[in-house]
N, C-alpha and C. Protein backbone atom coordinates (compact mmCIF):
# COMPACT_ATOMS: atom_id res chain seq x y z
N UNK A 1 0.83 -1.18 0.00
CA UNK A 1 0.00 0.00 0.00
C UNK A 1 0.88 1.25 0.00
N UNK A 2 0.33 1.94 -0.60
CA UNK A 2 0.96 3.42 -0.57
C UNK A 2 0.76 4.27 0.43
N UNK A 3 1.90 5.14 1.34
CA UNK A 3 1.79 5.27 2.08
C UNK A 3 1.65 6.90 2.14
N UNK A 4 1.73 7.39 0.86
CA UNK A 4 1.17 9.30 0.17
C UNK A 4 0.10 8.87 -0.19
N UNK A 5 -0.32 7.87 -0.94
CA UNK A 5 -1.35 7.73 -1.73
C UNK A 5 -2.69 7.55 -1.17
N UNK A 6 -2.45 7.05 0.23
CA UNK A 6 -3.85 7.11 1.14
C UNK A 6 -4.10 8.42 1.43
N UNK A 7 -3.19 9.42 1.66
CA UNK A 7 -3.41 10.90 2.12
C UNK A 7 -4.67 11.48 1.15
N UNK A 8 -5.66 12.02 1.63
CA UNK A 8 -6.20 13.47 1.33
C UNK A 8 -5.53 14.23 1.10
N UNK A 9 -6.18 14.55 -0.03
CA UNK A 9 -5.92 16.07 -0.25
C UNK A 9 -6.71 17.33 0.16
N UNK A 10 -6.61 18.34 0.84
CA UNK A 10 -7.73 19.87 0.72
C UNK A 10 -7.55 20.57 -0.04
N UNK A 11 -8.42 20.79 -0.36
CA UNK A 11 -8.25 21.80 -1.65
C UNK A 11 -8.82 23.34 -1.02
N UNK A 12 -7.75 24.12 -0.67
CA UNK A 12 -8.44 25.53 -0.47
C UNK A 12 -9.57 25.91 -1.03
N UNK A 13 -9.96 27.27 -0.40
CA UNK A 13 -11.32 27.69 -1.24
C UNK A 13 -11.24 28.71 -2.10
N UNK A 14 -9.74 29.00 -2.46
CA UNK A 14 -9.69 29.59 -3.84
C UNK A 14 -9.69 28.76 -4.97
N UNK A 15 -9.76 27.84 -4.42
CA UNK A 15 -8.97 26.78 -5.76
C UNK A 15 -10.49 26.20 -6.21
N UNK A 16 -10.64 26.01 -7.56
CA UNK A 16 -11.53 24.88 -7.82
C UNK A 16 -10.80 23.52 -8.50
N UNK A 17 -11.32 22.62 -8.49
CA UNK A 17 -11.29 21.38 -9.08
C UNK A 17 -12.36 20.94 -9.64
N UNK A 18 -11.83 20.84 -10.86
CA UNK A 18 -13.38 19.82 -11.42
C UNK A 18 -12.40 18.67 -12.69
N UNK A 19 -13.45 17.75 -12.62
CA UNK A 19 -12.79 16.53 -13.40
C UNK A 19 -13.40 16.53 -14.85
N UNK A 20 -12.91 16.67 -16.20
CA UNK A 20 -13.46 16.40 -17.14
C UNK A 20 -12.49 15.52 -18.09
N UNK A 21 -13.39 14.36 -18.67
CA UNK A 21 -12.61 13.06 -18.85
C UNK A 21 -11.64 12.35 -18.72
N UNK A 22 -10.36 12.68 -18.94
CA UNK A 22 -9.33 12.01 -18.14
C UNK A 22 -8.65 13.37 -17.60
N UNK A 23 -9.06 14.65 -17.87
CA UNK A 23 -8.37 15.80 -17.80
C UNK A 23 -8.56 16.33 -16.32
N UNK A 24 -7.83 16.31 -15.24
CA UNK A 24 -8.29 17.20 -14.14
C UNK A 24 -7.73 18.75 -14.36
N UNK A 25 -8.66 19.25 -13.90
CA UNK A 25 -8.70 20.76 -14.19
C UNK A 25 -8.75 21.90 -12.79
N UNK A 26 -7.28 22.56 -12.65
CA UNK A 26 -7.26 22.94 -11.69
C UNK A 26 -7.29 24.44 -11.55
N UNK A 27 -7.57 25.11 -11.17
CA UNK A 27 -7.89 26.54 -10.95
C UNK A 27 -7.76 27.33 -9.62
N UNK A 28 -6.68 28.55 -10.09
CA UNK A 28 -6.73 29.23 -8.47
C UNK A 28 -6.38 30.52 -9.12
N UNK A 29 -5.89 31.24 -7.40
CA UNK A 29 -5.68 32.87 -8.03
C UNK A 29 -4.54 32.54 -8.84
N UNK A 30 -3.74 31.88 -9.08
CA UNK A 30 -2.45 32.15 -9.70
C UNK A 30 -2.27 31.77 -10.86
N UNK A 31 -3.14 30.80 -10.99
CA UNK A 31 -3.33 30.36 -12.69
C UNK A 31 -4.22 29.39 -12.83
N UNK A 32 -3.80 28.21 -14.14
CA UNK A 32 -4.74 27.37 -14.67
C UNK A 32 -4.07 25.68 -14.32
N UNK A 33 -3.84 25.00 -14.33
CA UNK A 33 -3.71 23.91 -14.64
C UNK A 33 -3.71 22.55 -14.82
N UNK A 34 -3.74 22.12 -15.81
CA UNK A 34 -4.49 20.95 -16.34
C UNK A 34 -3.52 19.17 -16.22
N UNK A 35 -4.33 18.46 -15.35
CA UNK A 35 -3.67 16.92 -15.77
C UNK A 35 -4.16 15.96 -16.10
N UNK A 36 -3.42 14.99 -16.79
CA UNK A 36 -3.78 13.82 -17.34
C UNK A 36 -3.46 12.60 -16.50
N UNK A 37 -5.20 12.13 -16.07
CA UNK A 37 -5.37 11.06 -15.15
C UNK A 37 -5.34 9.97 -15.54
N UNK A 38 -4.84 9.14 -15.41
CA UNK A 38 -5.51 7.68 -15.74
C UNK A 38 -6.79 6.88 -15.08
N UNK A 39 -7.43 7.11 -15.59
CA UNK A 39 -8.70 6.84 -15.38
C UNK A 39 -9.29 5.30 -15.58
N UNK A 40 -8.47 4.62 -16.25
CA UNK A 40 -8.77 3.00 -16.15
C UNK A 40 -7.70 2.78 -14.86
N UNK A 41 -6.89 3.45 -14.56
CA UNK A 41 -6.21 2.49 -13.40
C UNK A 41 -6.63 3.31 -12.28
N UNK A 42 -6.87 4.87 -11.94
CA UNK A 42 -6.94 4.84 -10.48
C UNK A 42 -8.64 5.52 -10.72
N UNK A 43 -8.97 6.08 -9.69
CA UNK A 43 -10.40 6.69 -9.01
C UNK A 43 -10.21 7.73 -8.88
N UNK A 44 -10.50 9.15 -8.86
CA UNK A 44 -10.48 10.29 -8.75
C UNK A 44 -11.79 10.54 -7.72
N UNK A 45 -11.89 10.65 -6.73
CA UNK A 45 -13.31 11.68 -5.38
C UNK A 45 -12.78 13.03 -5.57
N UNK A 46 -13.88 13.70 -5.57
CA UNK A 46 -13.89 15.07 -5.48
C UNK A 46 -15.34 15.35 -4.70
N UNK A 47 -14.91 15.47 -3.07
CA UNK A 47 -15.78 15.59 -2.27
C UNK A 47 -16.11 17.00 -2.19
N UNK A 48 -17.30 17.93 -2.58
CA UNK A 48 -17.95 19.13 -2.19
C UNK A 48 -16.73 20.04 -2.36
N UNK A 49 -15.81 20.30 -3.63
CA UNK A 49 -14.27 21.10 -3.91
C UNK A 49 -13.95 20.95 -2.54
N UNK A 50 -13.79 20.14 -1.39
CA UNK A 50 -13.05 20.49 -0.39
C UNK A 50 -12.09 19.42 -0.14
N UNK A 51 -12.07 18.43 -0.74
CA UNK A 51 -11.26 17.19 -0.56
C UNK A 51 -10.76 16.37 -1.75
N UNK A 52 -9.51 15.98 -1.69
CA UNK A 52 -9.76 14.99 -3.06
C UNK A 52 -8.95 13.75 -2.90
N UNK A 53 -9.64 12.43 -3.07
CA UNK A 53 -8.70 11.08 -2.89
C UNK A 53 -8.68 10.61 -4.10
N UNK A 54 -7.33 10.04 -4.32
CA UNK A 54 -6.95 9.40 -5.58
C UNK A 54 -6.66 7.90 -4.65
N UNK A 55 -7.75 6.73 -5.56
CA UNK A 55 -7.52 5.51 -4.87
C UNK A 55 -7.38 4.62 -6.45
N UNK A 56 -6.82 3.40 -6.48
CA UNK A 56 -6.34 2.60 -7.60
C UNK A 56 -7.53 1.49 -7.54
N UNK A 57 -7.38 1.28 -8.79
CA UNK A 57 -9.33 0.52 -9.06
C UNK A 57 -8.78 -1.31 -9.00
N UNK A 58 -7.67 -1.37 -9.04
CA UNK A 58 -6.97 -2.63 -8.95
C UNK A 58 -5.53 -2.17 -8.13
N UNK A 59 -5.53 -3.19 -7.04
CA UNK A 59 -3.77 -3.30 -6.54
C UNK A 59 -2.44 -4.10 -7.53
N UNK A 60 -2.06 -3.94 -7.67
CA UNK A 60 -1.07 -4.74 -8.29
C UNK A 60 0.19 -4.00 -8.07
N UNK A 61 1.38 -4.69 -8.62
CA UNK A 61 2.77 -3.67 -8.57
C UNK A 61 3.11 -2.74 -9.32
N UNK A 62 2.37 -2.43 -10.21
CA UNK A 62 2.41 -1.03 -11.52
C UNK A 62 1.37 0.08 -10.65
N UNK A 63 0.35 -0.15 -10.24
CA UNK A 63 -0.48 0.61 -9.53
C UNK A 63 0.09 1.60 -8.38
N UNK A 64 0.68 0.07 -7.54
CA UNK A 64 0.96 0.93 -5.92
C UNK A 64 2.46 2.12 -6.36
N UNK A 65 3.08 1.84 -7.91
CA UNK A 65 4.18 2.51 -7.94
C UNK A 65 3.64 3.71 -8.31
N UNK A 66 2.63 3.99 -8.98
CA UNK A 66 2.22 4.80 -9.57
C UNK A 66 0.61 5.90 -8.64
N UNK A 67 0.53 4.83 -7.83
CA UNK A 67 -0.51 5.59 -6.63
C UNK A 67 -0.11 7.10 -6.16
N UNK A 68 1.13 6.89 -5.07
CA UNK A 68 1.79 8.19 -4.55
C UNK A 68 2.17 8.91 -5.41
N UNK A 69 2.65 8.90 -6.82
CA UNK A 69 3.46 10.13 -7.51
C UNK A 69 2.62 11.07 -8.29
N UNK A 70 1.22 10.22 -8.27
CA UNK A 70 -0.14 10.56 -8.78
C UNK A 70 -0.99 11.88 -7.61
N UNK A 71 -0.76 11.30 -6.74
CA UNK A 71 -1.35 11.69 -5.58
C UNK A 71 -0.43 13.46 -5.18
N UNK A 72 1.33 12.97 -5.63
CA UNK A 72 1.87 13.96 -5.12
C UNK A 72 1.99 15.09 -6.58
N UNK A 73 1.49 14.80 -7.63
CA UNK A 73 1.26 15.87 -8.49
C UNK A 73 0.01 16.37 -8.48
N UNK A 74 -1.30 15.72 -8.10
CA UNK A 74 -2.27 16.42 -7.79
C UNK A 74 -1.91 17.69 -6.90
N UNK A 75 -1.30 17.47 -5.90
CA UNK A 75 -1.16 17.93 -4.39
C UNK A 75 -0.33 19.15 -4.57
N UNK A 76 0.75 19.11 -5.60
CA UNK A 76 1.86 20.38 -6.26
C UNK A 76 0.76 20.79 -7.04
N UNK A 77 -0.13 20.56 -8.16
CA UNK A 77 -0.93 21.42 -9.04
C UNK A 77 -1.68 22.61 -8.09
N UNK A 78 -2.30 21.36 -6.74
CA UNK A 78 -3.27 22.38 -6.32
C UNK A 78 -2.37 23.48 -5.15
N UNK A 79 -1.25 23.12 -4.88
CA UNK A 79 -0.56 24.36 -3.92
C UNK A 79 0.43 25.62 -4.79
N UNK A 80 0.51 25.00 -5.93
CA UNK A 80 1.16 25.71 -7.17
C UNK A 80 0.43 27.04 -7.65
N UNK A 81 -1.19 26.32 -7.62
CA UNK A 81 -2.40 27.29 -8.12
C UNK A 81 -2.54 28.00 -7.09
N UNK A 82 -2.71 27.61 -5.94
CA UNK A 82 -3.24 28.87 -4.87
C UNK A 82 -2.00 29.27 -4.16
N UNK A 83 -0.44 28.92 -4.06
CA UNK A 83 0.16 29.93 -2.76
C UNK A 83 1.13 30.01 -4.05
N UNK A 84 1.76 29.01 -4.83
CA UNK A 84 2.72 29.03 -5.70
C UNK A 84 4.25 28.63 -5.08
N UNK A 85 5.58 28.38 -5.96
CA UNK A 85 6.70 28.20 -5.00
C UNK A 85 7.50 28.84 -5.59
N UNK A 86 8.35 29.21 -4.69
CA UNK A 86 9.63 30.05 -4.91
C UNK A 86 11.08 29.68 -4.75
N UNK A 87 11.93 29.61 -5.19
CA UNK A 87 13.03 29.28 -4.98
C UNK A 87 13.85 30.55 -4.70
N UNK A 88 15.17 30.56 -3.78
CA UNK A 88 16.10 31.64 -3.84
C UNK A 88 17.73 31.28 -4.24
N UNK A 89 17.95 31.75 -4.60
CA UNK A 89 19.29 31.90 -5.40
C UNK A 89 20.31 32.70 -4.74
N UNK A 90 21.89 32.38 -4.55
CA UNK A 90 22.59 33.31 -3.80
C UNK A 90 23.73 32.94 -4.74
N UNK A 91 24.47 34.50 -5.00
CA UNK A 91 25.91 34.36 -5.64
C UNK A 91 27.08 34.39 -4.62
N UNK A 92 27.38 33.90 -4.86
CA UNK A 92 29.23 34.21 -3.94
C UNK A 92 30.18 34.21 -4.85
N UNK A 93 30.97 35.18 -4.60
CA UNK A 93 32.34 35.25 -5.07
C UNK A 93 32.26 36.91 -5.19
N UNK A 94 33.60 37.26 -5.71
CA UNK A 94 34.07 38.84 -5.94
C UNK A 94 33.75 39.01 -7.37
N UNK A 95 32.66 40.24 -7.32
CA UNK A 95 32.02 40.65 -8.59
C UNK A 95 31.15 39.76 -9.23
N UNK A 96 30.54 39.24 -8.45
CA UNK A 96 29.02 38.39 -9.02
C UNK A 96 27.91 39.07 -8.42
N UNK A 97 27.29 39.38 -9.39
CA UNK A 97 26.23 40.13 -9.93
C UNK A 97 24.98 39.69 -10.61
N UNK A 98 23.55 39.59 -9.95
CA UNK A 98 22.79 39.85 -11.32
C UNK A 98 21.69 41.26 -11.26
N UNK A 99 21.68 40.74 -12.51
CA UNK A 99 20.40 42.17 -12.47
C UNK A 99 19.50 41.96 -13.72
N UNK A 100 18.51 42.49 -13.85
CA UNK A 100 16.96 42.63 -15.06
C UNK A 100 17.35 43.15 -15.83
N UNK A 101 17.48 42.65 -16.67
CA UNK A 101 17.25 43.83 -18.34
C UNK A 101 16.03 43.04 -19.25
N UNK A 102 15.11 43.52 -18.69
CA UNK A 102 13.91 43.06 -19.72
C UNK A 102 13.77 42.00 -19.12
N UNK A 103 13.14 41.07 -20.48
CA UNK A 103 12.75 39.78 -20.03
C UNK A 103 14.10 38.64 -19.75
N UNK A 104 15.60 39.56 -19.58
CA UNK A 104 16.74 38.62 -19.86
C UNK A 104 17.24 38.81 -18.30
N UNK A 105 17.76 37.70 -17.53
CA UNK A 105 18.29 37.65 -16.63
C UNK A 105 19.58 38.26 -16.87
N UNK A 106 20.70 38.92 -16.35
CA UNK A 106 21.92 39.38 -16.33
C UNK A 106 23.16 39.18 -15.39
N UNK A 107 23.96 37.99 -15.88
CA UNK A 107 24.53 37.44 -14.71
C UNK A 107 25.98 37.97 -14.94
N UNK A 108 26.80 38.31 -14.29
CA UNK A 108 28.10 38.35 -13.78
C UNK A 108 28.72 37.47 -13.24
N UNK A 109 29.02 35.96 -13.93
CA UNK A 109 29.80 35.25 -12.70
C UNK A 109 31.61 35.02 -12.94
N UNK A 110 32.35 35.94 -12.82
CA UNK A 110 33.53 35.52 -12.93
C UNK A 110 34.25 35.36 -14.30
N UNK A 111 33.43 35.26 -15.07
CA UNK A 111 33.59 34.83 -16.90
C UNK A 111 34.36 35.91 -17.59
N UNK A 112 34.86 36.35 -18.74
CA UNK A 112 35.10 36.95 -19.26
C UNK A 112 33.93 37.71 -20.21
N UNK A 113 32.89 37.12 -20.44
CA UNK A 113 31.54 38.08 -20.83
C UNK A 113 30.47 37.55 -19.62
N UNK A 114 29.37 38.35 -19.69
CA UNK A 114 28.16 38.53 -18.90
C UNK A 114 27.74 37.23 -19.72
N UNK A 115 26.55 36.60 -18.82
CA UNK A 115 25.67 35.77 -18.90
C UNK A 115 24.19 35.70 -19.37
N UNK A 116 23.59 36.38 -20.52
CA UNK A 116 22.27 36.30 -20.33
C UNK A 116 21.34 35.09 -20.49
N UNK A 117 20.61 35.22 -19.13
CA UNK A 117 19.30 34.22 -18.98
C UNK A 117 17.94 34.62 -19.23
N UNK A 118 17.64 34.03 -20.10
CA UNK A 118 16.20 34.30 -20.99
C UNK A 118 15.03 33.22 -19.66
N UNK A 119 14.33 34.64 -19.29
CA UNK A 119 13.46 34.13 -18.50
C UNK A 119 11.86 33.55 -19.44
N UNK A 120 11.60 32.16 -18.87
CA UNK A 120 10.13 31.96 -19.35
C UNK A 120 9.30 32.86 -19.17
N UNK A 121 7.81 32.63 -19.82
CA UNK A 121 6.64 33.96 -19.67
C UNK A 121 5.62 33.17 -17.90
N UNK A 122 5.47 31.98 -17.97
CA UNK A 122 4.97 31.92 -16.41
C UNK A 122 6.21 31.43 -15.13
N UNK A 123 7.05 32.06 -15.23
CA UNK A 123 7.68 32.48 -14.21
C UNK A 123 8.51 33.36 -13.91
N UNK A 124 8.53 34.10 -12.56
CA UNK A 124 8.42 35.70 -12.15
C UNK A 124 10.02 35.83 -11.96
N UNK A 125 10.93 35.90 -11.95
CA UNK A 125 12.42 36.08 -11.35
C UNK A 125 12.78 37.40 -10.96
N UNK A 126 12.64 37.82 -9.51
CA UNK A 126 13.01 38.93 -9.49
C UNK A 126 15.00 39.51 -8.63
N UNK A 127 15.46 40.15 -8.52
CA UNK A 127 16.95 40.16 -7.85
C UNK A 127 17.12 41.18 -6.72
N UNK A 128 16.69 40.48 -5.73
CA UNK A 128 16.22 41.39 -4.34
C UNK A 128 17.78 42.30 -3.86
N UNK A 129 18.83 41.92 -3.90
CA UNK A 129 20.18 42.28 -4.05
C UNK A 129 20.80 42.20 -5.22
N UNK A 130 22.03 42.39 -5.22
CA UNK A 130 22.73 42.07 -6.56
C UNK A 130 23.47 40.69 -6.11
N UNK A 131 23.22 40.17 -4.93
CA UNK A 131 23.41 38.52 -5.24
C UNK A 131 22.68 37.84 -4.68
N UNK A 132 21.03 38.50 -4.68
CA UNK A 132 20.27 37.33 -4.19
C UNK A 132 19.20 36.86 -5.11
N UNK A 133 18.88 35.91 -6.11
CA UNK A 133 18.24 36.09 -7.21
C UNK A 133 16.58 35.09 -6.59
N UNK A 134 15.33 35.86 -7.10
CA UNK A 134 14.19 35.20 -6.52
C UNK A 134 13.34 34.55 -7.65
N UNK A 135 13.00 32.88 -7.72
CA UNK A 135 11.98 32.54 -8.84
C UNK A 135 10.94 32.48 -7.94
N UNK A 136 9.97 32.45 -8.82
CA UNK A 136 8.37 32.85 -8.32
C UNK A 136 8.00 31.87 -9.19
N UNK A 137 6.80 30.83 -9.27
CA UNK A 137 5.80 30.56 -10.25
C UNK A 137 5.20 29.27 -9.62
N UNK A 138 4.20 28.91 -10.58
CA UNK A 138 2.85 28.05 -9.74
C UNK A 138 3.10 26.75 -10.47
N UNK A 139 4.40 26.31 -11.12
CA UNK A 139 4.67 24.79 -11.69
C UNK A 139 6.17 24.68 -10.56
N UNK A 140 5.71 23.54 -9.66
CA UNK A 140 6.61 23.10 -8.97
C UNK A 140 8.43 22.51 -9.68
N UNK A 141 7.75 21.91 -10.67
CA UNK A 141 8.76 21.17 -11.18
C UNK A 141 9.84 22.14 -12.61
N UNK A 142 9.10 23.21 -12.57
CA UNK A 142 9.62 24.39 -13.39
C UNK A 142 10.33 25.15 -12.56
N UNK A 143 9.69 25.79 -11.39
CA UNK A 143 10.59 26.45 -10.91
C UNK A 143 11.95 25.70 -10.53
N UNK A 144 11.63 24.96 -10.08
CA UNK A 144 13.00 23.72 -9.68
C UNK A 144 14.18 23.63 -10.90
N UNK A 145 13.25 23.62 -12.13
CA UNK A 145 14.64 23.69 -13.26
C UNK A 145 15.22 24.87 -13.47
N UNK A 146 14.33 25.83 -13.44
CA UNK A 146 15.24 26.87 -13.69
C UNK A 146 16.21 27.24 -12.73
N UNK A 147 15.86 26.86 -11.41
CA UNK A 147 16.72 27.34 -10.43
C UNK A 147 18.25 26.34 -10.87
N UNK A 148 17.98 25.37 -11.31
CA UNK A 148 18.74 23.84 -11.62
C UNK A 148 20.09 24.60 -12.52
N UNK A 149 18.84 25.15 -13.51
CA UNK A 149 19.79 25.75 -15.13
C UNK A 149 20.74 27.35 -14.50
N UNK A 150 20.07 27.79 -14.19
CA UNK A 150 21.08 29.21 -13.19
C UNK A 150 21.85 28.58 -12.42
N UNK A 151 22.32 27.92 -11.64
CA UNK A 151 23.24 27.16 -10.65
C UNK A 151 23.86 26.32 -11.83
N UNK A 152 23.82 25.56 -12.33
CA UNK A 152 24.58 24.73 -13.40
C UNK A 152 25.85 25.86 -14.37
N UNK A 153 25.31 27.11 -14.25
CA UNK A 153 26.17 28.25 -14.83
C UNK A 153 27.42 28.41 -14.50
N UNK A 154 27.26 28.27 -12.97
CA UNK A 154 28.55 28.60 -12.31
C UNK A 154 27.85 27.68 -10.85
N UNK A 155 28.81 26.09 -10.53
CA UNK A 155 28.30 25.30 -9.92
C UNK A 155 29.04 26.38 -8.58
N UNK A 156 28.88 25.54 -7.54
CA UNK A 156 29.83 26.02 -6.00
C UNK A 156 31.09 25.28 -6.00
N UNK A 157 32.48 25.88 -6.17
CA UNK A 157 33.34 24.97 -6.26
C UNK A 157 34.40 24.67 -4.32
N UNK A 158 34.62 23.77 -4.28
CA UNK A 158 35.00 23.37 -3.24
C UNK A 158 36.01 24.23 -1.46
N UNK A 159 36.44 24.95 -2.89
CA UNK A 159 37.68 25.38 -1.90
C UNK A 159 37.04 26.50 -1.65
N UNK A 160 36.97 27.53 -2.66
CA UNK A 160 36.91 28.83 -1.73
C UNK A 160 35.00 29.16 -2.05
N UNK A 161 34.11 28.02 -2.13
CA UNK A 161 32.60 28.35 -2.02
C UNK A 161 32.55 29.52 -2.77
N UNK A 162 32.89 30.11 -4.21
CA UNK A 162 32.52 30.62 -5.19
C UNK A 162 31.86 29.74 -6.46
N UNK A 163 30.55 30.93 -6.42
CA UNK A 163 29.41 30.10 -7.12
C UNK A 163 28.14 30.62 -6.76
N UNK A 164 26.82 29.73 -7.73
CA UNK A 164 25.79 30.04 -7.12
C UNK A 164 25.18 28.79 -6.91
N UNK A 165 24.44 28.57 -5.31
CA UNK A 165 23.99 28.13 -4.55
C UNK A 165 22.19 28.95 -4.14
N UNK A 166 21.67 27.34 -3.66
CA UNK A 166 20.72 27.76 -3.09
C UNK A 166 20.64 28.29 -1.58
N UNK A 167 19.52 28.80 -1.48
CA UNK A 167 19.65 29.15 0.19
C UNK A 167 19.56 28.55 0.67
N UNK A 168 20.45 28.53 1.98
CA UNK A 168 20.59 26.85 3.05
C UNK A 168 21.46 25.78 2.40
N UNK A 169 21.49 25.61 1.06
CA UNK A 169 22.48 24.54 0.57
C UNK A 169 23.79 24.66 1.39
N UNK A 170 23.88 23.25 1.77
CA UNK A 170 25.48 23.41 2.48
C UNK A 170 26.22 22.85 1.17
N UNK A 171 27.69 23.86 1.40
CA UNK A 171 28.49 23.51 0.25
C UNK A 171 29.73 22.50 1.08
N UNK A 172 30.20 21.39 0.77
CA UNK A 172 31.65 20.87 1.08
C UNK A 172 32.54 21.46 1.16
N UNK A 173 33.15 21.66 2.01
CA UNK A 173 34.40 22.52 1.77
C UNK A 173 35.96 21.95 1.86
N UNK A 174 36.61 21.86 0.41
CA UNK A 174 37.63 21.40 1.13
C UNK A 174 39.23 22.18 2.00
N UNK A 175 40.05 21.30 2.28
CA UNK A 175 41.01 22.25 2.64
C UNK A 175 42.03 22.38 1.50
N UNK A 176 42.87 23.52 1.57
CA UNK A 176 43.46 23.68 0.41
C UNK A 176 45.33 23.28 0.69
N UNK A 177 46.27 23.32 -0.45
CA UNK A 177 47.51 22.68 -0.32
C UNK A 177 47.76 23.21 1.08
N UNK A 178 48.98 22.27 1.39
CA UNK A 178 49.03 22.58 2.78
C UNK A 178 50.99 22.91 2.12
N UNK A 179 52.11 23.27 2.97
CA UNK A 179 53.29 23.47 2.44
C UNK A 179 54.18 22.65 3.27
C-alpha cells in the first residue's frame, strides 16, 4: 500500500477542481492547470471542492508505484495554483552580480563576458540584491529547473565556495595545499 497515496488532499477555497474526462482541471488565483489522469487504473473523489482522494481501481505492482506520484502531483498542481513556490538563489564570489534587463536575466559570474538568462513567460524572477536572485511561479517542477539551469552556470566549487547556490544549501568545503 501506498503510504502518500492514502493521504487526502484539501483543496483551499480559492482553488476549484473539477474533473473532465481524463483531464483534471485545476484553478486558483495564480493560474490554470491541467492533468492527465488515468482513469482506467486509479479513481479520482472530489468531495464538495473540499477534498480529493486518488484511490487505484486494482492493486497490483504497476499501480501501488504509480498511486503516490499521482497523488503527489495532484497535491503540487493544487498548492502551485493557490500559494505558488519560490526558490532563492545566492551568488558568492568577488564581482558576481545579477540584475533585469527586460525579459533577460543578467549574470556576472567571474567569466570573461556577462551571462544572459532568458526568463520563461509563467515564471516571475526577481533580484532582491545584486546577489540574491528570486523565482516565483505556480509549476513546482519548473521552478526547480530553472533554479537547476542558473546554478549549473557557475556550480559552488569546493575550496573557496565561489558560485551560485541555493539558500541553506550546504556547500563541502575542502582544505586547500598545505606546504
Amino acid at each position: 500500500m501506498s503510504k502518500i497515496g492514502k493521504i487526502n488532499i484539501a483543496i483551499p477555497e480559492k482553488v476549484k477542481v473539477a474533473l473532465s474526462g481524463r483531464n483534471l482541471n485545476i484553478e486558483g488565483p495564480l493560474g490554470k492547470k491541467t492533468l492527465n489522469i488515468d482513469i482506467d487504473m486509479f479513481e479520482l473523489n472530489i468531495k464538495e471542492n473540499k477534498e480529493v482522494s486518488i484511490k487505484p481501481k486494482l492493486i497490483n505492482e504497476n499501480t501501488k508505484r504509480l498511486w503516490g506520484m499521482n497523488r503527489s502531483l495532484v497535491n503540487n498542481a493544487i498548492i502551485g495554483t493557490s500559494e505558488g513556490y519560490s526558490k532563492t538563489l545566492e551568488l558568492f564570489g568577488v564581482g558576481y552580480r545579477a540584475s533585469l534587463k527586460g525579459k533577460q536575466l543578467n549574470l556576472q559570474l567571474g567569466f570573461s563576458h556577462d551571462v544572459n538568462f532568458e526568463i520563461p513567460d509563467n515564471v516571475k524572477i526577481t533580484v532582491e540584491k545584486q546577489t540574491i536572485i528570486k523565482i516565483n511561479g505556480s509549476d513546482k517542477q519548473e521552478v526547480g529547473m530553472i533554479a537547476s539551469k542558473i546554478k549549473s552556470l557557475r556550480p559552488p566549487e569546493p575550496y573557496k565556495g565561489k558560485g551560485v547556490k541555493e539558500k541553506g544549501e550546504y556547500i563541502l568545503r575542502k582544505e586547500g595545499k598545505k606546504k
